[in-house]
Protein backbone atom coordinates (compact mmCIF):
# COMPACT_ATOMS: atom_id res chain seq x y z
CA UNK A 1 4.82 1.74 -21.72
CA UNK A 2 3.91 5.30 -21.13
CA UNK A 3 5.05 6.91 -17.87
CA UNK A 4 1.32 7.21 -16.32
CA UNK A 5 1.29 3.36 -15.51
CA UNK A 6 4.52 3.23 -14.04
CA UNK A 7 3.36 4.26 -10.79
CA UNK A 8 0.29 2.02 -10.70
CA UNK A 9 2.39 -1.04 -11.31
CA UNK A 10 4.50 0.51 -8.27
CA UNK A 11 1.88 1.38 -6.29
CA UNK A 12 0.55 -2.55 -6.65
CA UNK A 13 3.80 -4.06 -6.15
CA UNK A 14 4.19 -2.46 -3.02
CA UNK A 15 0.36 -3.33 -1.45
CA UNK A 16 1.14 -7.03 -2.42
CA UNK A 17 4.30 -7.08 -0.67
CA UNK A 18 2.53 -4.82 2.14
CA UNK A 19 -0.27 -7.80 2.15
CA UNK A 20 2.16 -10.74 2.45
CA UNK A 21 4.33 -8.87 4.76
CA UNK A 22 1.18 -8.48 7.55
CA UNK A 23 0.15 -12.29 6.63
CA UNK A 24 3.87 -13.65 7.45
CA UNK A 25 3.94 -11.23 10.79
CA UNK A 26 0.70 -11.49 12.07
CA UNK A 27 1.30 -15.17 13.90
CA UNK A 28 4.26 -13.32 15.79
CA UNK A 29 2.87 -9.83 16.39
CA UNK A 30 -0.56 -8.74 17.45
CA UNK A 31 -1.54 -6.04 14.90
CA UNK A 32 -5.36 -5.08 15.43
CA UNK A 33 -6.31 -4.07 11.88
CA UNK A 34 -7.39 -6.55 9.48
CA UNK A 35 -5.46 -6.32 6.31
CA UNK A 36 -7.66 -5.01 3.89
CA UNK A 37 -7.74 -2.20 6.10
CA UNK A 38 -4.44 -1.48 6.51
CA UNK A 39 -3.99 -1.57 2.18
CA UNK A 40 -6.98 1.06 2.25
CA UNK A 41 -4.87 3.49 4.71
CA UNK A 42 -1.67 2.88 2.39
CA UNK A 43 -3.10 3.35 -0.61
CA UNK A 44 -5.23 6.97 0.60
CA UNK A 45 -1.63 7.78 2.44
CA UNK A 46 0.13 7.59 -1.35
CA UNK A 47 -2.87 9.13 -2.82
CA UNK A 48 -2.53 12.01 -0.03
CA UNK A 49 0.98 12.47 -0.62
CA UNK A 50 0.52 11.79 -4.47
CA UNK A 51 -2.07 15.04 -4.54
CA UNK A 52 0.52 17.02 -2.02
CA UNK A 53 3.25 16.81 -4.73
CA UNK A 54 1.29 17.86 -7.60
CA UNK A 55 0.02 21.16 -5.49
């Protein structure tokens, strides 16, 4: 597996584990974003950062 897809399998591993993390905490703490929202701000935070290396 080439090097490339490495950091998309990452990068999805760690939004599913961000999803069922908010699911399992929401009945305990009151977080006001839905969850697909709070993916889409993780995944254009690693994008930022992703872009900010590569400058």
């Amino acid at each position: 597996m080439s090097g490339a897809w490495d950091g998309l399998i990452v990068m999805g591993l760690l939004v599913l584990l961000l999803v069922l993390g908010v699911r399992k905490l929401r009945p305990k703490v009151h977080i006001p974003w839905k969850t697909s929202a709070i993916v889409l701000v993780f995944i254009f935070v690693c994008m930022l950062l992703w872009a900010w290396s590569w400058r």
